[in-house]
Protein backbone atom coordinates (compact mmCIF):
# COMPACT_ATOMS: atom_id res chain seq x y z
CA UNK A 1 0.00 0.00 0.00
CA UNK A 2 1.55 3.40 -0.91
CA UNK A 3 1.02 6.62 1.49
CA UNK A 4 1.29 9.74 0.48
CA UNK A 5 0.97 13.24 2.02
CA UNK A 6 -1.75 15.36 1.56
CA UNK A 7 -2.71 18.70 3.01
CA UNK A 8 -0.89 17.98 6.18
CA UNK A 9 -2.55 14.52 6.65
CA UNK A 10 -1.37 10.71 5.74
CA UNK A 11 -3.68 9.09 2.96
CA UNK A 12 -3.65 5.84 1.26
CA UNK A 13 -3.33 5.16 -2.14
CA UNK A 14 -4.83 2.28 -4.19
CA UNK A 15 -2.74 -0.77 -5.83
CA UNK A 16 -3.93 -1.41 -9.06
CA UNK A 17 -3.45 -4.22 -11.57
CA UNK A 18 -4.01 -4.01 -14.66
CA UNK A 19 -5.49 -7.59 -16.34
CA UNK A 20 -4.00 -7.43 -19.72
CA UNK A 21 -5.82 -10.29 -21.33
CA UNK A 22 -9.51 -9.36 -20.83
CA UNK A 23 -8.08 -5.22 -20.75
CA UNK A 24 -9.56 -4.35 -17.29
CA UNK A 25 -8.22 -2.85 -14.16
CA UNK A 26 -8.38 -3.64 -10.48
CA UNK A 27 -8.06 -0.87 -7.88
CA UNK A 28 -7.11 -2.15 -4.20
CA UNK A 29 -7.10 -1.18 -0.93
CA UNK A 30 -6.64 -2.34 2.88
CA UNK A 31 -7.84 0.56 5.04
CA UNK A 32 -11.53 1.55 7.05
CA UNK A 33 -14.23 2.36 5.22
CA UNK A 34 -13.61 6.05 5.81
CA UNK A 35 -10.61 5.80 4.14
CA UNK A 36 -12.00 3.81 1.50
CA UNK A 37 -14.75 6.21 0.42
CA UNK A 38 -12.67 9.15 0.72
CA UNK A 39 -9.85 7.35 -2.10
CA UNK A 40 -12.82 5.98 -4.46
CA UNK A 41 -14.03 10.12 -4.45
CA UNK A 42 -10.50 11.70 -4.48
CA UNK A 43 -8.52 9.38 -6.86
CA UNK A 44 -10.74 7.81 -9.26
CA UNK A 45 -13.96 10.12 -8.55
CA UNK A 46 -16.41 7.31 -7.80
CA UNK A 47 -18.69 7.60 -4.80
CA UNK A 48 -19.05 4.07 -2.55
CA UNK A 49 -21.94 1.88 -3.15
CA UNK A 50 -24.17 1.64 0.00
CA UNK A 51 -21.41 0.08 2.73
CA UNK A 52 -22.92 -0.56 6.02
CA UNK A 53 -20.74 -0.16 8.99
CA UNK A 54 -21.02 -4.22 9.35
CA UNK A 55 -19.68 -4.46 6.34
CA UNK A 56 -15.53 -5.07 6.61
CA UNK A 57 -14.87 -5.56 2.65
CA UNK A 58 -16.23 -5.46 -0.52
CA UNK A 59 -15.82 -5.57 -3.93
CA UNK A 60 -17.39 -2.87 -6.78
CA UNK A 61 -17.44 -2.79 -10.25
CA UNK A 62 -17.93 0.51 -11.59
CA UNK A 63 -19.06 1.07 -15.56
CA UNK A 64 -19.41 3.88 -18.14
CA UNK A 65 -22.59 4.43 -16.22
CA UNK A 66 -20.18 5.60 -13.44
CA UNK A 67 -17.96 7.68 -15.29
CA UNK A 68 -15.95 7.89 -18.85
CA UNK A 69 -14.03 4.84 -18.90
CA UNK A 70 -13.58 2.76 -21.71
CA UNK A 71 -14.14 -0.37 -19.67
CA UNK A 72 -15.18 -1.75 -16.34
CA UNK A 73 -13.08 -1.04 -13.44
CA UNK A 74 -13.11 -3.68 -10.17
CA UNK A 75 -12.40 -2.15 -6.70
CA UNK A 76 -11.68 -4.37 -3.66
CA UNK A 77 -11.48 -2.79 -0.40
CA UNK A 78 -10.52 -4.89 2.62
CA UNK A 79 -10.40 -4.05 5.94
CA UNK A 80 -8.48 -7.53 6.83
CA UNK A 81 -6.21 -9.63 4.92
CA UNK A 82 -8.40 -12.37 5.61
CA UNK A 83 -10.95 -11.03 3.29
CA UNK A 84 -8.80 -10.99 0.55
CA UNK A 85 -9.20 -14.30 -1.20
CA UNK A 86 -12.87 -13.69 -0.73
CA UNK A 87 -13.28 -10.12 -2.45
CA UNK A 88 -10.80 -11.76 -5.12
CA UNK A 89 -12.91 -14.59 -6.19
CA UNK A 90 -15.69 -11.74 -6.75
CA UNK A 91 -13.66 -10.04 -9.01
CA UNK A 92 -12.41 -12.83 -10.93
CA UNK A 93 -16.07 -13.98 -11.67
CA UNK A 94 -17.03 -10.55 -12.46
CA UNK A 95 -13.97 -10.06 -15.31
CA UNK A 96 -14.86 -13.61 -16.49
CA UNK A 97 -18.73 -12.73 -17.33
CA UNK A 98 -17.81 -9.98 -18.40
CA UNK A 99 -15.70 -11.55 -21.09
CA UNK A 100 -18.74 -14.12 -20.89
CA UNK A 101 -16.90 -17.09 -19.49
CA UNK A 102 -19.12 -18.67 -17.09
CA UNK A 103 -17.16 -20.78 -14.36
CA UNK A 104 -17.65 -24.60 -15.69
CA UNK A 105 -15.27 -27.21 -15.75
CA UNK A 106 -14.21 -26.19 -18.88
CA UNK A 107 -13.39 -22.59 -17.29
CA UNK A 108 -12.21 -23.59 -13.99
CA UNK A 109 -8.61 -23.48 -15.00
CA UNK A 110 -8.94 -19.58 -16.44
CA UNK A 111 -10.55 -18.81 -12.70
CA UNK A 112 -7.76 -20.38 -10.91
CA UNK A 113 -5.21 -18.63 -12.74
CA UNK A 114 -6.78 -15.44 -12.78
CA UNK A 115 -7.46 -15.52 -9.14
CA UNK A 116 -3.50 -16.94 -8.51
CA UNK A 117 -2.15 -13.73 -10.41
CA UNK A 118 -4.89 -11.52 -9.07
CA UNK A 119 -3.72 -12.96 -5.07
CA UNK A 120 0.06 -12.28 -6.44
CA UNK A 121 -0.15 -8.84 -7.65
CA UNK A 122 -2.23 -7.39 -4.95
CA UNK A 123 0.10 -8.87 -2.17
CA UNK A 124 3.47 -7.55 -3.80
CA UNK A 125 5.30 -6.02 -1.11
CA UNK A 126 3.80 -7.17 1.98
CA UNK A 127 5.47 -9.00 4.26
């Protein structure tokens, strides 16, 4: 997770991946859900789905609908690390029907892989 200094205060930043083969991005973060609706408005100018204060992650996909993008972007916000795997799995089924590849057995192996490099990328750098 980067920081960064901003108007006196310490904010987050998001990861992101970007998912070359089915062109879509995925914005991360590990913080409270303060943080995590203040990011979504100040970097990428989205405003947070409905997040209760039970809630301690979730994952959004936001469309043109949302703003001027030229595809989908997936957010994953965590509050825990054990949450991760379980916001992931979202967001890999999400890309995939997007791209319309509906988890089967003949699919499975595209899920794992996308979930494995997914779990990779968003972990770089923590120890």
């Amino acid at each position: 997770m980067v920081i960064y200094e901003k108007k006196g205060t310490l904010m987050r930043k998001f990861r992101h991946v970007y998912v070359e083969m089915y062109k879509r991005k995925v914005y991360f973060a590990k913080c409270s859900r303060k943080q995590f609706a203040k990011m979504l408005k100040v970097e990428l100018g989205l405003e947070a789905h409905q997040i209760s204060e039970y809630n301690v992650a979730t994952t959004e996909k936001y469309t043109a609908e949302n703003r001027t993008m030229k595809w989908p972007i997936y957010v994953i916000w965590i509050t825990d690390w054990r949450y991760l795997a379980h916001e992931i799995f979202h967001c890999v089924h999400w890309i995939l029907n997007d791209v319309n590849m509906r988890l089967s057995d003949d699919s499975e192996e595209a899920y794992a892989y996308l979930t494995e490099y997914l779990d990779n990328q968003l972990r770089k750098g923590i120890k």
